[in-house]
Protein backbone atom coordinates (compact mmCIF):
# COMPACT_ATOMS: atom_id res chain seq x y z
CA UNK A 1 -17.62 -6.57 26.45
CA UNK A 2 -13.99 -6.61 26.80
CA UNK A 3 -11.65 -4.02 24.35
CA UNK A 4 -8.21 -3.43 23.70
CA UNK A 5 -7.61 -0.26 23.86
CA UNK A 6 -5.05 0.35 21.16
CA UNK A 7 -5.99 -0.97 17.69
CA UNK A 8 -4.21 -4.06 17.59
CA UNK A 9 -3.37 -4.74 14.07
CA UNK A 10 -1.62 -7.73 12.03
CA UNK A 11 1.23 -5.76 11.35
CA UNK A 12 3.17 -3.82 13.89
CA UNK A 13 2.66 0.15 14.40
CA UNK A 14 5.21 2.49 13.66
CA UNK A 15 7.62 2.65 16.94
CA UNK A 16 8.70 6.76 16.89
CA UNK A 17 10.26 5.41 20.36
CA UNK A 18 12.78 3.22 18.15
CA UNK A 19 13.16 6.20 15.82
CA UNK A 20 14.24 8.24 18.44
CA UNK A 21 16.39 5.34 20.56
CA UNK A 22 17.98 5.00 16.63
CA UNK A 23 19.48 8.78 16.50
CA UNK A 24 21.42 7.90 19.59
CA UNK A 25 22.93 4.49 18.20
CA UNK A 26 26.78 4.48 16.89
CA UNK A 27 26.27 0.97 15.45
CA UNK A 28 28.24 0.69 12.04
CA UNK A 29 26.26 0.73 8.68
CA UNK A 30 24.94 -2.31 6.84
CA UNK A 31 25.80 -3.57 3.62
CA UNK A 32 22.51 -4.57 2.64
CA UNK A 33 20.32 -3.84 -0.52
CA UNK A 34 17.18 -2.11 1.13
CA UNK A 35 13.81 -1.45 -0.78
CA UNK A 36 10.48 0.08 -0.10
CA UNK A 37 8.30 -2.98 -0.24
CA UNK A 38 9.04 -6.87 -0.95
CA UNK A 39 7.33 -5.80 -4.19
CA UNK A 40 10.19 -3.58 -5.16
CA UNK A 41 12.52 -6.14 -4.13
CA UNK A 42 11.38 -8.69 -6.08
CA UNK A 43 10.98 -6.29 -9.29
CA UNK A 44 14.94 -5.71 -8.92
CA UNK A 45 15.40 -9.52 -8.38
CA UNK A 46 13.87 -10.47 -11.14
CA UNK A 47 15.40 -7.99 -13.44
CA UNK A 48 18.69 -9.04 -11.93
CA UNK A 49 17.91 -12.66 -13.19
CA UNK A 50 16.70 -10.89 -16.95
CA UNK A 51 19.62 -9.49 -16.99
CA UNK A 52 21.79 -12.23 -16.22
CA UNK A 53 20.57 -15.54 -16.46
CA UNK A 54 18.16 -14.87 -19.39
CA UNK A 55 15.28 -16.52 -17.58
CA UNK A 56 12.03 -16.07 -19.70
CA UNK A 57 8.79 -17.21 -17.48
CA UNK A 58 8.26 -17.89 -13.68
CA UNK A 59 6.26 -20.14 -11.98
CA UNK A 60 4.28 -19.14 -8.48
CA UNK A 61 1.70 -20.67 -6.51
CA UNK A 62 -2.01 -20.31 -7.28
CA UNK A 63 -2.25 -19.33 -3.46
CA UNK A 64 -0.56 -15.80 -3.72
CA UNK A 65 -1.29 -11.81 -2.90
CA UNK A 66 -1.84 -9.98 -6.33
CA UNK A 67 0.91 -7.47 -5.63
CA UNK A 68 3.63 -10.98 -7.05
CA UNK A 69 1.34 -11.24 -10.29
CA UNK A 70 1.66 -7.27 -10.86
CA UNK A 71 5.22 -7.43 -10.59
CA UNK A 72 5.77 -10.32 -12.86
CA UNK A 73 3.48 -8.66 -15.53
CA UNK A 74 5.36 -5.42 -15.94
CA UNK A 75 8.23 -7.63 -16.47
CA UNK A 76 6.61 -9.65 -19.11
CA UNK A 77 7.48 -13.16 -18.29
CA UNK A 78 5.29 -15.90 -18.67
CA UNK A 79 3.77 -16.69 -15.64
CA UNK A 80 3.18 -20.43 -15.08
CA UNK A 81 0.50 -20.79 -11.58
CA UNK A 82 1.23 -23.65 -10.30
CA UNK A 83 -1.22 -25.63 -7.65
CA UNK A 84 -1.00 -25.56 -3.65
CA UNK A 85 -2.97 -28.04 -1.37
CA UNK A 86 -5.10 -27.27 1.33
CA UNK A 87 -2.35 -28.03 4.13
CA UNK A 88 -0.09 -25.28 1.50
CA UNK A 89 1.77 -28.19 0.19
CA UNK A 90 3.39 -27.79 -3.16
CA UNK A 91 1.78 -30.39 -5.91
CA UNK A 92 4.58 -31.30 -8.29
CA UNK A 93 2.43 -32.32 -11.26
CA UNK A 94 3.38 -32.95 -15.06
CA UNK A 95 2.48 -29.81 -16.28
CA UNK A 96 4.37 -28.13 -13.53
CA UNK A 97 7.78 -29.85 -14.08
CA UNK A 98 7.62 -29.34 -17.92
CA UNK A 99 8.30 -25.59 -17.26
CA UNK A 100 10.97 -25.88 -15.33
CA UNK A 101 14.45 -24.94 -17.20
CA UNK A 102 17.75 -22.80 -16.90
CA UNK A 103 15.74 -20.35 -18.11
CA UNK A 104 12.89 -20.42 -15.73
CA UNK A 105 12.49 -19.47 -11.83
CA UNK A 106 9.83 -20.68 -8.61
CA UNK A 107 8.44 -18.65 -6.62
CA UNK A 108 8.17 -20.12 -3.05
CA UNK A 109 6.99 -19.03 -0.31
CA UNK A 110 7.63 -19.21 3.61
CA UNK A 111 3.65 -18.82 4.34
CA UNK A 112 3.05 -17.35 7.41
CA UNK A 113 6.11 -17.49 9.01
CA UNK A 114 6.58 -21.45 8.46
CA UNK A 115 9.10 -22.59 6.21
CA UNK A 116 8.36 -24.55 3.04
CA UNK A 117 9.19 -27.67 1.61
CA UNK A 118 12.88 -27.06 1.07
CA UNK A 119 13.71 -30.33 1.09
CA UNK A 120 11.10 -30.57 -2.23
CA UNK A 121 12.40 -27.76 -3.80
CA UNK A 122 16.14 -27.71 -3.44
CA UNK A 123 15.76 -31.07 -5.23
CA UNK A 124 13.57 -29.52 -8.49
CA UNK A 125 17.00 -26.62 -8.32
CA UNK A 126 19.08 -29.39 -8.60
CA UNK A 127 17.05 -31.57 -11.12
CA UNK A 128 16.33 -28.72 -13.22
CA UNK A 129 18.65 -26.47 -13.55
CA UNK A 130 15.78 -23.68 -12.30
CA UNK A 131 16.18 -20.47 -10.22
CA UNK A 132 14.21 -20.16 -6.90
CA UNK A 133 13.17 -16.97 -5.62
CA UNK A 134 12.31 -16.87 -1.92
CA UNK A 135 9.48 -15.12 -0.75
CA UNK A 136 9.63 -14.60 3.03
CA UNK A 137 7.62 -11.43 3.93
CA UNK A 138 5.77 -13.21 6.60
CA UNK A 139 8.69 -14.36 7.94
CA UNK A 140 12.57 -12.50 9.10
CA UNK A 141 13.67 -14.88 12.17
CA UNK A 142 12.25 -18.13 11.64
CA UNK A 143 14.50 -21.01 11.18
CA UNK A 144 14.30 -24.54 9.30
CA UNK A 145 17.22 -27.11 10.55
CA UNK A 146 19.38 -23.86 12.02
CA UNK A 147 19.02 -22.08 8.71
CA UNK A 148 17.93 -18.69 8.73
CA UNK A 149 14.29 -17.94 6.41
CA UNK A 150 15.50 -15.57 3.88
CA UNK A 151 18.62 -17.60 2.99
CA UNK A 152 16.97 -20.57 1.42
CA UNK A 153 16.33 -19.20 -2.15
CA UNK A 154 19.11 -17.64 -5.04
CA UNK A 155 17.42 -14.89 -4.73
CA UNK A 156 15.52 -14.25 -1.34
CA UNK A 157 13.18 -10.91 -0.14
CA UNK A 158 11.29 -10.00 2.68
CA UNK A 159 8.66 -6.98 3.85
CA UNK A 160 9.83 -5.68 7.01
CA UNK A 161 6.77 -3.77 7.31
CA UNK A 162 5.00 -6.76 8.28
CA UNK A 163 6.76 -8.28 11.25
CA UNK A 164 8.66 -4.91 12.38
CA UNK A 165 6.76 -1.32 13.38
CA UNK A 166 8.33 0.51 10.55
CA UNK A 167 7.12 2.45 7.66
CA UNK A 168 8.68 1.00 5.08
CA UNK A 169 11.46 -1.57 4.06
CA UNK A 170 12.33 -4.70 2.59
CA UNK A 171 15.74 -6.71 2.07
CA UNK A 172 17.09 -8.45 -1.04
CA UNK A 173 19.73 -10.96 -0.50
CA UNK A 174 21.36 -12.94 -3.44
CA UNK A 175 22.37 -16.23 -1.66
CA UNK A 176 23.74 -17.57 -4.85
CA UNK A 177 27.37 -16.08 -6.07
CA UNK A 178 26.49 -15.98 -9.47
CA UNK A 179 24.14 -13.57 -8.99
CA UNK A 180 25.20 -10.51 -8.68
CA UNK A 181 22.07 -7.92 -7.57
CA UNK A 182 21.46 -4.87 -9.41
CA UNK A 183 21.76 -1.99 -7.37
CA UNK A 184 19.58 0.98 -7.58
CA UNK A 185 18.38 2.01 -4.03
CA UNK A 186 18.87 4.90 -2.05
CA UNK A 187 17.38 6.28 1.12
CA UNK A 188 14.23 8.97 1.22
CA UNK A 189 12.26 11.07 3.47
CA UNK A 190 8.51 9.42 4.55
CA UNK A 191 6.36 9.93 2.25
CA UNK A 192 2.45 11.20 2.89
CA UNK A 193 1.05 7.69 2.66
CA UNK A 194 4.06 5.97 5.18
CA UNK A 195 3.08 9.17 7.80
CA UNK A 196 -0.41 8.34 7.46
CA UNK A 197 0.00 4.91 7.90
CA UNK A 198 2.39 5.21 11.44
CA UNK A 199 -1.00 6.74 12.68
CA UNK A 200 -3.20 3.84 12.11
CA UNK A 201 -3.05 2.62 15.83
CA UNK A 202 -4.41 5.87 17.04
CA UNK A 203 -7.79 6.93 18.14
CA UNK A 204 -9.15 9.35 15.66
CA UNK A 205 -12.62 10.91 15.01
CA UNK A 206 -12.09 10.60 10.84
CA UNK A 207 -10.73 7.76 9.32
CA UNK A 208 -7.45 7.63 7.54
CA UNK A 209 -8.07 4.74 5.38
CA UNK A 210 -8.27 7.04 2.45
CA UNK A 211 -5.40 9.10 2.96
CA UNK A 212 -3.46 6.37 2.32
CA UNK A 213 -1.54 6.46 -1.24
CA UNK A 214 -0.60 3.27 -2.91
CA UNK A 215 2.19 3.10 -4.08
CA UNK A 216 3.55 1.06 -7.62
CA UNK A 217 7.29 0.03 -6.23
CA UNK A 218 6.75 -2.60 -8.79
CA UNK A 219 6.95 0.25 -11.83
CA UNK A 220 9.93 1.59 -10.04
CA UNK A 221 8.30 5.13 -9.78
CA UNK A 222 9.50 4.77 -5.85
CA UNK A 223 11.12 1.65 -4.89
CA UNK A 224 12.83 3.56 -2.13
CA UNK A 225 13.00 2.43 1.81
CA UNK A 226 12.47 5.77 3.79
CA UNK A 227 15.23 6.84 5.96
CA UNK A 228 12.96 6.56 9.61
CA UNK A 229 12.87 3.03 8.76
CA UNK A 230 16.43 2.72 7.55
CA UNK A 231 17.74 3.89 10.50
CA UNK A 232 16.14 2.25 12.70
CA UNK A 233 17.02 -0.97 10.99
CA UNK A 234 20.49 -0.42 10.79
CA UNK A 235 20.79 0.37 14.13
CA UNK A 236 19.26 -3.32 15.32
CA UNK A 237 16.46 -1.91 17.65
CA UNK A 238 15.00 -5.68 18.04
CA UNK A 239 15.29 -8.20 19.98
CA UNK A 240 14.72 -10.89 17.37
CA UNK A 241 14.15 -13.51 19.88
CA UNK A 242 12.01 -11.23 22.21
CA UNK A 243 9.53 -10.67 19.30
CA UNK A 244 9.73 -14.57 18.08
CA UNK A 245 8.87 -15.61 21.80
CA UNK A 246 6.06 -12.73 22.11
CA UNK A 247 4.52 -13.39 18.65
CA UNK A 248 4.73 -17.56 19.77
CA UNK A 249 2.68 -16.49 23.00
CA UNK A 250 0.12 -14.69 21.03
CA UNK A 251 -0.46 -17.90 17.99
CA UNK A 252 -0.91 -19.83 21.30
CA UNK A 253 -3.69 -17.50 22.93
CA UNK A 254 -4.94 -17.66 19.63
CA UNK A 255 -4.97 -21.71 19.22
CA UNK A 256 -6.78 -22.42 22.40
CA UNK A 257 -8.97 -19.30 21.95
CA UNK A 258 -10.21 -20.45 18.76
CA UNK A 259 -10.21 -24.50 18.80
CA UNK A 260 -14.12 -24.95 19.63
CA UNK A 261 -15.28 -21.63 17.25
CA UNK A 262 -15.82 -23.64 14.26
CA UNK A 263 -12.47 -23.08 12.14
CA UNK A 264 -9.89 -25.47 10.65
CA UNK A 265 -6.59 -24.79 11.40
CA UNK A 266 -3.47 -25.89 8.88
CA UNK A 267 -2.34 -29.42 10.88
CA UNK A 268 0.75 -29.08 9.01
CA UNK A 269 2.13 -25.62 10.63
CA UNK A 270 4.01 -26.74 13.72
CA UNK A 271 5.07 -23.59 16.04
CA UNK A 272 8.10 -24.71 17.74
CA UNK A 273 11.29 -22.85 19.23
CA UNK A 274 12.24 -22.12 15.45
CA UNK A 275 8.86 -20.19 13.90
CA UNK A 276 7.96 -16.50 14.35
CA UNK A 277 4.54 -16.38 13.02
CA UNK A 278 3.36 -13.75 10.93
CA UNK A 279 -0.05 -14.31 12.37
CA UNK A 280 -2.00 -16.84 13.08
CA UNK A 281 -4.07 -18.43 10.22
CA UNK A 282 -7.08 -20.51 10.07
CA UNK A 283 -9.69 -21.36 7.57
CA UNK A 284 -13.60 -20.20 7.62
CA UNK A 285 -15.79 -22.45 5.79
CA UNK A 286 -17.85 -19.12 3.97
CA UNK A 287 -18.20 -15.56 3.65
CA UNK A 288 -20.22 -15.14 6.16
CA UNK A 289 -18.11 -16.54 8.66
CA UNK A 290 -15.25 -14.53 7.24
CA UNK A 291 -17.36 -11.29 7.73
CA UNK A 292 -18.79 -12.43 11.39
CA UNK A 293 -15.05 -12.57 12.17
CA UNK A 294 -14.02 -9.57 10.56
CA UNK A 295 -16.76 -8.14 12.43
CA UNK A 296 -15.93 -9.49 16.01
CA UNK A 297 -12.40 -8.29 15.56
CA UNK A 298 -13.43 -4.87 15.04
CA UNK A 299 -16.06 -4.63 17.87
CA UNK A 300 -12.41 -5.92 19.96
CA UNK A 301 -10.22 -3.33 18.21
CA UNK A 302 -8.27 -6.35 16.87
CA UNK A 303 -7.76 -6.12 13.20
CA UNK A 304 -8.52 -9.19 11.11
CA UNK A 305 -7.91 -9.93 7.84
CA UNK A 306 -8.93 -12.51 4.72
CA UNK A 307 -5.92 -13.37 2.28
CA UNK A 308 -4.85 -13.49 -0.02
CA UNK A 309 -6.36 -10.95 -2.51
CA UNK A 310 -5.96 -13.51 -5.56
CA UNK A 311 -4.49 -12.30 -8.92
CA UNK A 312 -7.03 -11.82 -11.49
CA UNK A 313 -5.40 -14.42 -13.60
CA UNK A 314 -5.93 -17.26 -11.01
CA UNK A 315 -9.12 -19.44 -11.72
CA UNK A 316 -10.73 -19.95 -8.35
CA UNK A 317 -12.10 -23.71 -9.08
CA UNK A 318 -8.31 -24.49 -9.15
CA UNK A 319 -7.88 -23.36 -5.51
CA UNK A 320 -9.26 -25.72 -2.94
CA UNK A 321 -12.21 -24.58 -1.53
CA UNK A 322 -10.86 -24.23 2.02
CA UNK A 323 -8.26 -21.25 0.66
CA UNK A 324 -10.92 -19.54 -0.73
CA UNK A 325 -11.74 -18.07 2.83
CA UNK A 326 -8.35 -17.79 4.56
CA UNK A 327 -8.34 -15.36 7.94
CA UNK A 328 -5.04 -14.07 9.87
CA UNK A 329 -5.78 -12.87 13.36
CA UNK A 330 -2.69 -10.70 14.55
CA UNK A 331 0.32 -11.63 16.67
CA UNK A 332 2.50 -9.02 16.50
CA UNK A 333 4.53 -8.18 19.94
CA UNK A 334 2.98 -5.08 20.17
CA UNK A 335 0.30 -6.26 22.29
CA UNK A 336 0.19 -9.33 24.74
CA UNK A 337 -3.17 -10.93 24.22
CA UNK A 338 -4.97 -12.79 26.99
CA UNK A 339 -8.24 -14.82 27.11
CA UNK A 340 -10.33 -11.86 29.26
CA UNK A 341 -10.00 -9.49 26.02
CA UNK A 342 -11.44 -11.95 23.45
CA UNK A 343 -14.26 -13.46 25.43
């Protein structure tokens, strides 16, 4: 049986090549609000919008990590869930619309990589009056019709730990002039649980799964990007269409690899010239085929994953059944797949 060597995970190892190649870069200093995680980001969004544009509740999709619904609870707005289709199409229903005021904000979000309706949701801004908050952590250098993900939203955030081989990081961009970002961030030393996790991708006779801390950016006890990672980014050490055009190889490997294995993929995510994929998603019809997967991946050193975790709040019979079971085998640049390693 066939093995990568290196652990081949969906998001990026920590590049202490970059970190290095960054010390000896002259390149000028970014304006840019950095955070820890896209969940700090979006806590300091949202508070910017509190603050500003009084907005009271916020609606997100039913199809969402847990980390958004933590975030919006320590705030204490009303959270409206609204429903996603099985292709990740936003449903515009009655109840939906009926929330949506001056005083009220969407959460969408760029799944995987691929850009959402914009078309849909620009026009419920402009019906409404609403605020839309772009979520595009799976996502820094795709583009819809020459725009730039991560531009689309008033407010927009990303997690550059997931598409980049840092240790931290995330970037908050008001794209609307009337909002004016609160800004709180400064620049720290790794902590124990970043360090840890740089080693991840490294043979090791104990595991450090545990080591790991998790963090609460969300509470704002450290919603702080660490300075390895902020110099590195400031310093542009990608090649953002290198890494679109490597993680585009990999979905592809991963497409033919996997047509005849008994998934469904999402007919509605077209990889073109413009996308670079997070990883690439299909849909297992049970648990069991989740866990067979799961399994395979880590016989392969290939790390495979089933998301979302689902917030608490979100009643399951309201998903369709063929989210329930969503798996994300990685693309990231790191590693060129081909067909002799999975077989």
């Amino acid at each position: 049986m066939s093995k990568i060597n290196q652990k081949y995970t969906i998001q990026p190892i920590f590049s202490y090549k970059n970190l290095l190649k960054s010390f000896l870069s002259i390149k000028a200093e970014k304006n840019t609000n950095f955070y820890q995680s896209g969940s700090a980001a979006l806590y300091s969004g949202l508070k910017s919008l509190i603050l500003q544009k009084n907005i009271t509740e916020i609606c997100i999709p039913k199809f969402i990590c847990n980390e958004v619904a933590e975030v919006v609870k320590n705030l204490k707005l009303k959270t409206i869930y609204y429903d996603i289709d099985s292709n990740l199409n936003i449903i515009i229903t009655d109840d939906f619309k009926k929330n949506l005021s001056d005083k009220s904000a969407i959460l969408v979000v760029n799944y995987f990589g691929f850009p959402a309706n914009w078309e849909l949701v620009n026009q419920l801004r402009k019906n409404y009056n609403c605020f839309v908050i772009e979520d595009n952590c799976h996502s820094l250098y795709s583009k819809r019709n020459n725009e730039l993900l991560g531009n689309l939203g008033d407010i927009s955030f990303n997690s550059l730990r997931k598409v980049l081989p840092l240790l931290s990081g995330s970037v908050l961009k008001s794209n609307n002039p009337e909002i004016n970002l609160i800004k709180k961030y400064k620049i720290t030393v790794p902590n124990f649980s970043e360090i840890t996790y740089s080693l991840r991708g490294f043979k090791s006779k104990f595991s450090l799964k545990n080591l790991i801390i998790k963090n609460s950016p969300y509470k704002e006890e450290r919603p702080y990007i660490d300075y390895f990672s902020y110099k590195i980014i400031k310093n542009d050490m990608f090649d953002d269409d290198e890494v679109r055009l490597l993680r585009s190889s990999n979905y592809k490997i991963w497409y033919n690899f996997l047509a005849d294995k008994g998934l469904t993929f999402f007919p509605t995510l077209d990889l073109d010239e413009n996308i670079s994929p997070y990883a690439f998603p299909c849909k297992a019809s049970n648990s069991g085929e989740v866990n067979k997967w799961i399994d395979w991946g880590r016989k392969k050193n290939i790390n495979i994953i089933k998301w979302p975790n689902f917030p608490d709040e979100v009643v399951m019979k309201d998903v369709p059944r063929s989210l329930h079971n969503v798996l994300l085998f990685p693309v990231n640049e790191q590693h060129l797949l081909n067909k002799s390693q999975l077989k």
